[in-house]
N, C-alpha and C. Protein backbone atom coordinates (compact mmCIF):
# COMPACT_ATOMS: atom_id res chain seq x y z
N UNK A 1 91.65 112.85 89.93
CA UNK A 1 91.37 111.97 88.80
C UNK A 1 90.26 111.00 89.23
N UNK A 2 89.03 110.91 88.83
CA UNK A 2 87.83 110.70 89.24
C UNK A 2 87.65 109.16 88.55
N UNK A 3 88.69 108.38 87.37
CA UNK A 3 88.54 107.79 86.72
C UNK A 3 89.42 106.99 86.52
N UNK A 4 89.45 105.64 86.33
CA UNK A 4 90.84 105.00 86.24
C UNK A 4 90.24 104.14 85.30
N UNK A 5 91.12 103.40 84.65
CA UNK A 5 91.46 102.17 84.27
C UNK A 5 92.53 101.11 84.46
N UNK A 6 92.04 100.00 85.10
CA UNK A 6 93.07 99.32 86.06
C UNK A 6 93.87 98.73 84.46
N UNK A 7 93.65 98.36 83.60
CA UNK A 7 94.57 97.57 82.72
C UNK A 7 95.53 98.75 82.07
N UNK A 8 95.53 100.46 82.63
CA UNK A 8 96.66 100.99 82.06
C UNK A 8 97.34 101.27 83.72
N UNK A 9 97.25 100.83 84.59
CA UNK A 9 97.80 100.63 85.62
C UNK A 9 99.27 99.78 85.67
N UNK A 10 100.07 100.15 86.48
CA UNK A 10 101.32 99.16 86.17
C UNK A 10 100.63 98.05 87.15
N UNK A 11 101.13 96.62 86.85
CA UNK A 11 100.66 95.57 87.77
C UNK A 11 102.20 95.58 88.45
N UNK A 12 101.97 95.37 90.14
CA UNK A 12 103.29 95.69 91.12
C UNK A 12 103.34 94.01 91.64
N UNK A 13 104.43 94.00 92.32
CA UNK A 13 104.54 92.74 92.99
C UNK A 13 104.28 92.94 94.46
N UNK A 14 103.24 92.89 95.47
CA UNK A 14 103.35 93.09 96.94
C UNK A 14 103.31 92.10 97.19
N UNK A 15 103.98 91.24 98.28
CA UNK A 15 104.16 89.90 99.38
C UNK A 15 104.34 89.45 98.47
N UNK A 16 105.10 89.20 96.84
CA UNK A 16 105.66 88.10 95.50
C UNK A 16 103.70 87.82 95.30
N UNK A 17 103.21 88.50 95.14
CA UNK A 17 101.80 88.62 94.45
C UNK A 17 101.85 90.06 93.90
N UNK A 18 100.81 89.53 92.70
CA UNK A 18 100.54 90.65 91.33
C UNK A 18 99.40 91.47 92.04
N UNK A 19 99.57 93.02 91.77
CA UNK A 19 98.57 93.73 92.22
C UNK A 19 98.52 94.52 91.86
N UNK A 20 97.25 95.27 91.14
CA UNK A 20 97.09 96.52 91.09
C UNK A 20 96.88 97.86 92.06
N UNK A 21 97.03 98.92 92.32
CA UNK A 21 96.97 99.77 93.70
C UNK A 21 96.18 100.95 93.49
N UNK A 22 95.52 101.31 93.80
CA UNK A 22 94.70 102.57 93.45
C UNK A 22 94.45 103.06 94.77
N UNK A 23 94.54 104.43 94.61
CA UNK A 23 95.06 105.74 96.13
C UNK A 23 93.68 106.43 95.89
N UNK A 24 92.67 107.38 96.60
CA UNK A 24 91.90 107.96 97.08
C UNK A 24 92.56 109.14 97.74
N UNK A 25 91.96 109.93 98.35
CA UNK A 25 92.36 111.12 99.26
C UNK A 25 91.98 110.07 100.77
N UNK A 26 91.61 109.03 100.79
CA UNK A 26 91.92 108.61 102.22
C UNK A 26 91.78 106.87 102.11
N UNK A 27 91.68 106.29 101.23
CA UNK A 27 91.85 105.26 101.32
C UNK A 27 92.87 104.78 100.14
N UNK A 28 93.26 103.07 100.31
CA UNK A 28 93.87 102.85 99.53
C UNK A 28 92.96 101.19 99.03
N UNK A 29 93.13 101.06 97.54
CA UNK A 29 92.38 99.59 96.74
C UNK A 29 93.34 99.07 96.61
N UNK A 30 93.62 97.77 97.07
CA UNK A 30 94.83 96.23 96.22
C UNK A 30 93.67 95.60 95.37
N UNK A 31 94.22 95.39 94.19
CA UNK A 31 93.19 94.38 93.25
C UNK A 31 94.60 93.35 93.38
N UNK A 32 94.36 92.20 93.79
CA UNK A 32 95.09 91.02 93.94
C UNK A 32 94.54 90.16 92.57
N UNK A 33 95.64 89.48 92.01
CA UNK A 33 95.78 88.80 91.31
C UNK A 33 96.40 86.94 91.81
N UNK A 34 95.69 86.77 93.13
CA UNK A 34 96.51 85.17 93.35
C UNK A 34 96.78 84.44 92.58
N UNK A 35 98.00 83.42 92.09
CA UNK A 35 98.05 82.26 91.50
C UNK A 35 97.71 81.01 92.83
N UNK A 36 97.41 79.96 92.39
CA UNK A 36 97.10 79.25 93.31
C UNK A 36 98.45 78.81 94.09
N UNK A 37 98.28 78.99 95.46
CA UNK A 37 99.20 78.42 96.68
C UNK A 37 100.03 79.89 97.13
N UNK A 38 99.92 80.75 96.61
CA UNK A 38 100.29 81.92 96.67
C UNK A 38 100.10 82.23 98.28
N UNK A 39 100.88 82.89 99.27
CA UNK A 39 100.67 82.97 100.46
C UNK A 39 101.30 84.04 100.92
N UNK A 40 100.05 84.78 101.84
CA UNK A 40 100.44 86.08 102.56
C UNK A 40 100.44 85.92 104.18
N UNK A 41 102.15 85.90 104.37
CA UNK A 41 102.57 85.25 105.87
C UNK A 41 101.78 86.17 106.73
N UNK A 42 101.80 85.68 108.20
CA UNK A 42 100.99 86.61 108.68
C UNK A 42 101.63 87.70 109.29
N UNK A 43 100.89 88.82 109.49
CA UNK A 43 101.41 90.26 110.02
C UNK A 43 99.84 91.45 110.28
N UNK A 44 100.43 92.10 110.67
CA UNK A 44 99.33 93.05 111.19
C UNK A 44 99.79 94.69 110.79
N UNK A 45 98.86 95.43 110.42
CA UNK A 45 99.04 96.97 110.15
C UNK A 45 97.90 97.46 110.86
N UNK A 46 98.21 99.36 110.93
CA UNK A 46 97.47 99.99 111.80
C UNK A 46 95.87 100.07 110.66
N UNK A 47 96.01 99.78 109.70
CA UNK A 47 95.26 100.32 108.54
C UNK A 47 93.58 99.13 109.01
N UNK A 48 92.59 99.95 108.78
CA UNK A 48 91.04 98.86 108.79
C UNK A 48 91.50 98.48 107.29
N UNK A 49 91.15 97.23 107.15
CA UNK A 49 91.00 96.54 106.31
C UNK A 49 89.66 95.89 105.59
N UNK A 50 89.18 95.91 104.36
CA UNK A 50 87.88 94.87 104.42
C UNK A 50 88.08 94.34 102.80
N UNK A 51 88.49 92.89 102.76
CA UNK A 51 88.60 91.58 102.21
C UNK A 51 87.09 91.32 101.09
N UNK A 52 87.24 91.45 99.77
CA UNK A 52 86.10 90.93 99.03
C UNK A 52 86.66 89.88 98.01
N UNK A 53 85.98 89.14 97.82
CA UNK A 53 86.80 87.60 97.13
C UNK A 53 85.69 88.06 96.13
N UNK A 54 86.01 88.31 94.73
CA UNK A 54 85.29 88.12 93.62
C UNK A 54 85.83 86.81 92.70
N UNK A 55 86.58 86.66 92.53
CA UNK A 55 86.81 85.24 92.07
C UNK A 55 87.68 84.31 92.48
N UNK A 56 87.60 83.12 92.81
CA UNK A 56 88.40 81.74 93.07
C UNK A 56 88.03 81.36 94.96
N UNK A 57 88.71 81.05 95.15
CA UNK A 57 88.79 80.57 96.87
C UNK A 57 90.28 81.21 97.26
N UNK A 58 89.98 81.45 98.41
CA UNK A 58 90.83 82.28 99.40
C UNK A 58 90.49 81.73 101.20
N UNK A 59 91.82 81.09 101.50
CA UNK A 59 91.98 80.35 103.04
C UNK A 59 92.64 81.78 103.92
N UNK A 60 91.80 82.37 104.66
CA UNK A 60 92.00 83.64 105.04
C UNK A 60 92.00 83.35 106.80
N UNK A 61 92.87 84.07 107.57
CA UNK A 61 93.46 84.00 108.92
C UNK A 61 93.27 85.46 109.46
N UNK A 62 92.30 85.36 110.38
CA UNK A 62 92.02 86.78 111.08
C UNK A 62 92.24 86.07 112.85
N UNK A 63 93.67 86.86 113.19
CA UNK A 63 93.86 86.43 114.44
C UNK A 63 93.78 84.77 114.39
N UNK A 64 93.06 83.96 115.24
CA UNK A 64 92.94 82.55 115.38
C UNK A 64 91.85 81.82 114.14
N UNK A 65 90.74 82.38 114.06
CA UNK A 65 89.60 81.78 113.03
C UNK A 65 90.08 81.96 111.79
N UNK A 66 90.45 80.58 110.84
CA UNK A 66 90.31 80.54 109.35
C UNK A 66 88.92 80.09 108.66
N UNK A 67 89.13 81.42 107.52
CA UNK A 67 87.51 80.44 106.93
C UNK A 67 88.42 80.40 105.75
N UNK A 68 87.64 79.60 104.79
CA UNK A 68 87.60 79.22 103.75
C UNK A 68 87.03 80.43 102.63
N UNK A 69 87.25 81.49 101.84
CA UNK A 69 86.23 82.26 101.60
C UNK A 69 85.85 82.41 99.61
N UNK A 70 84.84 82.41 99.34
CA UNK A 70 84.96 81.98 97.82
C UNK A 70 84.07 83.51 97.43
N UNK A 71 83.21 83.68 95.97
CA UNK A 71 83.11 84.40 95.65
C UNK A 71 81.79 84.57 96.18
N UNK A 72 82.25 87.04 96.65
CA UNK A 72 80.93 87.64 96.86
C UNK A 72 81.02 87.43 98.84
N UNK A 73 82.43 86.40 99.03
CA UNK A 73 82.49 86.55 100.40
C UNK A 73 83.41 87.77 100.88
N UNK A 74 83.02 88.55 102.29
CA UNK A 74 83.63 89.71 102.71
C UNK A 74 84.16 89.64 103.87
N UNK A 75 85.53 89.66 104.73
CA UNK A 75 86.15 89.33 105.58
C UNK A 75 86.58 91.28 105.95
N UNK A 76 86.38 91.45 107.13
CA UNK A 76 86.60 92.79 107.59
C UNK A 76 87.19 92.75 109.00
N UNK A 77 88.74 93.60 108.41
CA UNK A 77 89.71 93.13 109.39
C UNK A 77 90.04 94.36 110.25
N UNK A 78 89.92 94.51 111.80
CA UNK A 78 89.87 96.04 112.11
C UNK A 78 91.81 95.76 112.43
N UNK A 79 92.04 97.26 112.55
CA UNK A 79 93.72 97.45 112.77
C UNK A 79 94.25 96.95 113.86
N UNK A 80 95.75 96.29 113.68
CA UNK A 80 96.28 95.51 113.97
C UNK A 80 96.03 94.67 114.45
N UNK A 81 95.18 93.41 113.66
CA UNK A 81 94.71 92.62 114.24
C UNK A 81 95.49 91.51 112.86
N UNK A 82 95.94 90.18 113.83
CA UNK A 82 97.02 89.86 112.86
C UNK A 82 95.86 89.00 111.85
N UNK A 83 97.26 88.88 110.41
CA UNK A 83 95.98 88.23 109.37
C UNK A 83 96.80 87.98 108.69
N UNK A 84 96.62 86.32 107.61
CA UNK A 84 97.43 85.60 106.88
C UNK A 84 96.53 85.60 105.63
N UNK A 85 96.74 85.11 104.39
CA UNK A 85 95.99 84.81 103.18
C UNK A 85 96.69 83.27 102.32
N UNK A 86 96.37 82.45 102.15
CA UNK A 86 96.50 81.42 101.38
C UNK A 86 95.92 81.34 99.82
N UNK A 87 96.02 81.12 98.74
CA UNK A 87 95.07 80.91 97.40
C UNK A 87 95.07 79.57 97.36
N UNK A 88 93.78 79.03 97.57
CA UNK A 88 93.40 77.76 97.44
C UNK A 88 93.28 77.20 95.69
N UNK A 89 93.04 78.54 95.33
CA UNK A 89 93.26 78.55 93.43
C UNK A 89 93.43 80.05 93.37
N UNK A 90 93.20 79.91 91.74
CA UNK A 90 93.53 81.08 91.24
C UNK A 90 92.01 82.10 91.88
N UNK A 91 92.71 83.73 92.21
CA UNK A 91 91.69 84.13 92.75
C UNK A 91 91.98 85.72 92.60
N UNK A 92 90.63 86.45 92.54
CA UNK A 92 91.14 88.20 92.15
C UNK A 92 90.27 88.47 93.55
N UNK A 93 90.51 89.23 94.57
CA UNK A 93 90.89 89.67 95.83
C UNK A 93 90.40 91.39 95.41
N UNK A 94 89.66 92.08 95.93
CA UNK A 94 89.96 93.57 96.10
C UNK A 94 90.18 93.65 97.66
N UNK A 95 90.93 94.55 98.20
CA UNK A 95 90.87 95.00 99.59
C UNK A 95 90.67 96.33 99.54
N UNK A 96 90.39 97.10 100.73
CA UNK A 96 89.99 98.20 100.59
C UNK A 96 90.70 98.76 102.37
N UNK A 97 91.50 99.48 102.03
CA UNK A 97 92.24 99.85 103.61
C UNK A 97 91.92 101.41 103.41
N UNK A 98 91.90 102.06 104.93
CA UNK A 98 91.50 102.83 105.40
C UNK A 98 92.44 103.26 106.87
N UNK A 99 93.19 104.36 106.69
CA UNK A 99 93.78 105.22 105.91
C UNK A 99 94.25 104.87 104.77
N UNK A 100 94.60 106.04 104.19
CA UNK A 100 95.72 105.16 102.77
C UNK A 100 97.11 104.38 103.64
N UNK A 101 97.21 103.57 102.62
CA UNK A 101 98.37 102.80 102.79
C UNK A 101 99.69 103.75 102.15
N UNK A 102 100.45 104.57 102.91
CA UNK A 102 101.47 105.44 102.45
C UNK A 102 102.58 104.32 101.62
N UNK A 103 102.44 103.02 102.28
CA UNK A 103 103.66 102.53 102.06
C UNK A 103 103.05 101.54 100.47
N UNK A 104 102.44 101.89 100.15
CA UNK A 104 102.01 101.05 98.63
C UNK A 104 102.31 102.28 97.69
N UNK A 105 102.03 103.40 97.91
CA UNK A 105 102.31 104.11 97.29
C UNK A 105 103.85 104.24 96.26
């Protein structure tokens, strides 16, 4: 299926945040929906990760360095390397992991 539309997508709850999930033959998309203060404790997976903030601010934790990250900023997280997320406001998040994420499925 070459084509989606995320608004006939079910919206899921991952970490008590709204998200949409979209699967590939090898990767997996989170479209995050933050409300502000919304927080993703920290933890680590085997999966590469790479972080795009299209709208609001996002207080993001890779290992020890937090930035601050707002829109059009890209945070790229290699595997198991630990990582937290804060919503400083309201904010829409895509991530993009690599392998698929079996367990979003």
């Amino acid at each position: 299926m070459p084509f989606l539309d995320l608004h006939e997508l079910p919206l899921r709850e991952l970490f008590g945040c709204k998200a949409h999930v979209v699967h590939s033959q090898s990767m997996t998309f989170v479209h995050w929906h933050f409300e502000p203060g919304q927080v993703i404790a920290p933890h680590a997976h085997p999966h590469e990760q790479v972080a795009t903030v299209v709208e609001g601010e996002l207080a993001l934790t890779v290992g020890t360095d937090t930035r601050r990250l707002g829109p059009g900023a890209v945070a790229i997280i290699p595997p198991n390397a630990s990582h937290a997320a804060r919503a400083l406001s309201a904010c829409y998040v895509i991530d993009a992991f690599h392998p698929v994420r079996e367990d979003y499925r």
